[in-house]
N, C-alpha and C. Protein backbone atom coordinates (compact mmCIF):
# COMPACT_ATOMS: atom_id res chain seq x y z
N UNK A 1 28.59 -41.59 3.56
CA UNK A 1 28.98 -41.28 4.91
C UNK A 1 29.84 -42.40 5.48
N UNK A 2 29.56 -43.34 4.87
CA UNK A 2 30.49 -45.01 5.79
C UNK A 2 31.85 -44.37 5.29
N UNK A 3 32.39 -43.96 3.95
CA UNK A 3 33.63 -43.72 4.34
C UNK A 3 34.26 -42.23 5.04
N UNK A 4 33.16 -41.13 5.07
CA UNK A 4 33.99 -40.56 6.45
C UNK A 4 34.35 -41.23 7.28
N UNK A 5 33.38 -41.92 8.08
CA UNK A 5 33.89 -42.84 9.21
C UNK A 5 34.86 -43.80 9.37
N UNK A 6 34.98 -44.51 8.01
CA UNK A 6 36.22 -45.18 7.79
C UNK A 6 37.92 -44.64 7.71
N UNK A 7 37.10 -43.17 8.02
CA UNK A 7 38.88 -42.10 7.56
C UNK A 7 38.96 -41.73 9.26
N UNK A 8 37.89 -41.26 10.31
CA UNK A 8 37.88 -40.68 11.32
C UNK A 8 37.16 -41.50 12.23
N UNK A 9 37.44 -41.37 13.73
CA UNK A 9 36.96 -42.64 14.66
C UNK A 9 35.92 -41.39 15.13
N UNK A 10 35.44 -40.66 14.64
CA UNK A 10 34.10 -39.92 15.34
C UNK A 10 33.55 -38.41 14.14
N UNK A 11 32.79 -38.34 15.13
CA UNK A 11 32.47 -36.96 13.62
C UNK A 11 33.18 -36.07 14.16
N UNK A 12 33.24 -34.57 13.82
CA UNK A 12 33.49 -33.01 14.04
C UNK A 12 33.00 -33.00 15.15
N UNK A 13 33.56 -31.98 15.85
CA UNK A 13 32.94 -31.86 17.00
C UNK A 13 31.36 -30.50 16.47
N UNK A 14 30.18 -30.61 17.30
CA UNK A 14 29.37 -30.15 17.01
C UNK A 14 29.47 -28.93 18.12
N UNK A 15 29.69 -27.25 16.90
CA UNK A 15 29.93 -26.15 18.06
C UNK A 15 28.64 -25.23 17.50
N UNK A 16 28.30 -25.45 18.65
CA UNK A 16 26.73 -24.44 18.89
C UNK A 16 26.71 -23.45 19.77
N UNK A 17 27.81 -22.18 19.82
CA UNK A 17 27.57 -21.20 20.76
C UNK A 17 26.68 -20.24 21.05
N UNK A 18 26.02 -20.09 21.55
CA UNK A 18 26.67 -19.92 23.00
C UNK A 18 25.71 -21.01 24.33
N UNK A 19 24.74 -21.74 23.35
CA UNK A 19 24.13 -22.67 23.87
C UNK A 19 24.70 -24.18 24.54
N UNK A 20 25.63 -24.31 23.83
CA UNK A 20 26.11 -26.21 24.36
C UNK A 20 27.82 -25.93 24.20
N UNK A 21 28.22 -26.80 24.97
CA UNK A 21 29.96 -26.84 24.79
C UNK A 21 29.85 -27.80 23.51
N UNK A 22 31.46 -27.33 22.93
CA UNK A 22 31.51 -28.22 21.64
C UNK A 22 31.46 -29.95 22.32
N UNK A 23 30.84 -30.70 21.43
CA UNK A 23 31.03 -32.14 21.56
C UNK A 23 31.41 -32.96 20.40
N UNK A 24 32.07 -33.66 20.13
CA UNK A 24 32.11 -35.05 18.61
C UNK A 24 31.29 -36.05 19.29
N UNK A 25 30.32 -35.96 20.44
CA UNK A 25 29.53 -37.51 21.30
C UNK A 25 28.30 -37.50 20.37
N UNK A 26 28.18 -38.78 20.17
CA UNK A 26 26.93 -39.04 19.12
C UNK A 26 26.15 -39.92 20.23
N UNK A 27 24.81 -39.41 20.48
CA UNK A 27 23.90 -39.94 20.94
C UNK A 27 23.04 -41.36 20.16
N UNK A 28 22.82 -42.17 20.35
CA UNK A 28 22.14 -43.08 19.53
C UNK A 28 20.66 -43.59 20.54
N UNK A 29 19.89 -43.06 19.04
CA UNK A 29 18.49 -42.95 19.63
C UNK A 29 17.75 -43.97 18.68
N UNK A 30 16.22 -44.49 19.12
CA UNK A 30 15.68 -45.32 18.92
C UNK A 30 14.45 -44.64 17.84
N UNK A 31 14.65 -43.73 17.45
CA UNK A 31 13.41 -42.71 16.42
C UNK A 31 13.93 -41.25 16.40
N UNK A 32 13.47 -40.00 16.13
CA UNK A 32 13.67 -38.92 15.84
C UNK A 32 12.86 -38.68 17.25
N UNK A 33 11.77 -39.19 17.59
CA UNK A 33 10.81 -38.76 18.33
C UNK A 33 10.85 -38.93 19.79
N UNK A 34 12.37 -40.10 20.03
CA UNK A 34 12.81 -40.53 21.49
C UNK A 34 12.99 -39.42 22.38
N UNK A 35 12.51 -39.32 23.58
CA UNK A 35 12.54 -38.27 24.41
C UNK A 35 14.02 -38.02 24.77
N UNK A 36 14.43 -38.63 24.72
CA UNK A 36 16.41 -38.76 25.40
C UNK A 36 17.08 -37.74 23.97
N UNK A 37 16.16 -37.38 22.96
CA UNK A 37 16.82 -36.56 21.97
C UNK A 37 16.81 -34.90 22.29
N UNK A 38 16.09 -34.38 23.19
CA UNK A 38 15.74 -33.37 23.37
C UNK A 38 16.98 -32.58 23.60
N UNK A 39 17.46 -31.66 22.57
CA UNK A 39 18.22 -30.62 22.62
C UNK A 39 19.42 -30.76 23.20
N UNK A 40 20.24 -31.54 22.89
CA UNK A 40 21.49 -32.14 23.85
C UNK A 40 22.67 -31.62 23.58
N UNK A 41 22.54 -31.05 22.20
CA UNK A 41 24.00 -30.38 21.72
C UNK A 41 24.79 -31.15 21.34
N UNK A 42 24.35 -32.24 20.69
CA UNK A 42 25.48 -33.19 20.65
C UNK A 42 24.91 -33.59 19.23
N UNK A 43 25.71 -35.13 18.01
CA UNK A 43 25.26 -35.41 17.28
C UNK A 43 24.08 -36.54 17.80
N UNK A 44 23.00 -36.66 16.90
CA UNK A 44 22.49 -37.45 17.00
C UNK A 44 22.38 -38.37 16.13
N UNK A 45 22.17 -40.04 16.64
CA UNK A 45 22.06 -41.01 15.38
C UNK A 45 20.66 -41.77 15.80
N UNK A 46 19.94 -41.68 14.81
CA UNK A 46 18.83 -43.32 15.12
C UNK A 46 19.29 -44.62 14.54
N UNK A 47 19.53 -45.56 15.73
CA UNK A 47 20.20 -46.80 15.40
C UNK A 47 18.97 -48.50 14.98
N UNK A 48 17.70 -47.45 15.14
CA UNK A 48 16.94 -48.81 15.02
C UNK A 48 16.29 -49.05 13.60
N UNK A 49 16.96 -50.20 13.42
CA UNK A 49 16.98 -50.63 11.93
C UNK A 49 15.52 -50.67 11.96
N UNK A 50 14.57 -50.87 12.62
CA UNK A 50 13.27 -51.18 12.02
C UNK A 50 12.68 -50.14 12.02
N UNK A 51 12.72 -48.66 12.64
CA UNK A 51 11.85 -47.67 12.44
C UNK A 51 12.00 -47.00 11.39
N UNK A 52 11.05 -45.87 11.18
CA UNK A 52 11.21 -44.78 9.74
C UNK A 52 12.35 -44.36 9.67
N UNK A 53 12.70 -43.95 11.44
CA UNK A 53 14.16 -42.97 10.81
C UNK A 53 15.42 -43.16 10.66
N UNK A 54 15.79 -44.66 10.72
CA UNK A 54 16.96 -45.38 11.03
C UNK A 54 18.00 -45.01 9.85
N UNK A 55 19.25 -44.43 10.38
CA UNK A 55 19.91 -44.01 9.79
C UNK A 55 19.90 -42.46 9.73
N UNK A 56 19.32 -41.75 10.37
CA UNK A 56 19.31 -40.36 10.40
C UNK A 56 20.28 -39.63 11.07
N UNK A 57 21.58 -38.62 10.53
CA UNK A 57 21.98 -38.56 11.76
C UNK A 57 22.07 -36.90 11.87
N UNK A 58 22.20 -36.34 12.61
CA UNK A 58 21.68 -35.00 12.83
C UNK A 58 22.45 -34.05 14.27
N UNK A 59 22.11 -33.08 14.07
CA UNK A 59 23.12 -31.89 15.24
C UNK A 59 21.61 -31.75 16.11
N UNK A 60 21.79 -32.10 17.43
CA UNK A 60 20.00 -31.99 18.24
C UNK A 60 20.37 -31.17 19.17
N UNK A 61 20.53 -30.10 18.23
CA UNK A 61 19.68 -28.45 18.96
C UNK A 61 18.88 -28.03 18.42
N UNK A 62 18.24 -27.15 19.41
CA UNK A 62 16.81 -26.48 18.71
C UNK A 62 16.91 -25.07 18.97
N UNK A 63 18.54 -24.57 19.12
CA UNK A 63 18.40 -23.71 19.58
C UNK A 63 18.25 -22.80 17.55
N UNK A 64 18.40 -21.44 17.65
CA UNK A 64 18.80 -21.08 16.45
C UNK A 64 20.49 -20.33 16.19
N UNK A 65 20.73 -20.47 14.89
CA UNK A 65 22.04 -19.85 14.83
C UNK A 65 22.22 -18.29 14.26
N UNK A 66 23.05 -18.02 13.68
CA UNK A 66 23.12 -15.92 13.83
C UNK A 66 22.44 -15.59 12.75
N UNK A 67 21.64 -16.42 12.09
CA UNK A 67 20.83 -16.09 10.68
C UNK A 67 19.44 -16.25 11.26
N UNK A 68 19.51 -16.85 12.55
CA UNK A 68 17.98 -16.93 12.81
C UNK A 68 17.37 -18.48 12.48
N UNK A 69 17.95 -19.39 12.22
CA UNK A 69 17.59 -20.91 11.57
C UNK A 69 18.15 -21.61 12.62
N UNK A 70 16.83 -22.98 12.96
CA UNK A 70 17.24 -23.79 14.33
C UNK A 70 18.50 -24.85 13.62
N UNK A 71 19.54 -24.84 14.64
CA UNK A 71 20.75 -25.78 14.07
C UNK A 71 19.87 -27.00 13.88
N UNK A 72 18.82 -27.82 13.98
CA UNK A 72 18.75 -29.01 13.66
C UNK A 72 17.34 -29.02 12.23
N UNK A 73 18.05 -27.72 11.80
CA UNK A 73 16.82 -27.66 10.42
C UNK A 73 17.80 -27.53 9.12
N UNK A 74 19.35 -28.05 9.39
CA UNK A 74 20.03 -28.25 8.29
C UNK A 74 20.35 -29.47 8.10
């Protein structure tokens, strides 16, 4: 993943319709479990090197997509 980032100054934008406007904003959170993660539509990153999930980075919706699967269970 370090060299996507080294090719692009952000990710894809994350499009979840009809729930969230598209965004490329990466949230940076302190665990998987931080309350500030709740369903934002946006990417998410955990930036704290000392917890379990550091380095996780993820799409934080909970909504589901047209197959029926929540976008943040891929």
């Amino acid at each position: 993943m370090a060299a996507f980032f080294a090719q692009r100054a952000e990710p894809p934008s994350a499009i979840l319709p009809p729930y969230h406007p598209a965004s490329a904003e990466v949230r940076s959170l302190t665990s998987l479990l931080d309350g500030s993660a709740a369903d934002t539509g946006r990417w998410g990153y955990v930036s704290e090197p000392r917890g379990r999930d550091f380095g996780a980075f993820f799409i934080n919706c909970t909504h589901t997509d047209s197959r029926g699967s929540a976008w943040d269970s891929y």
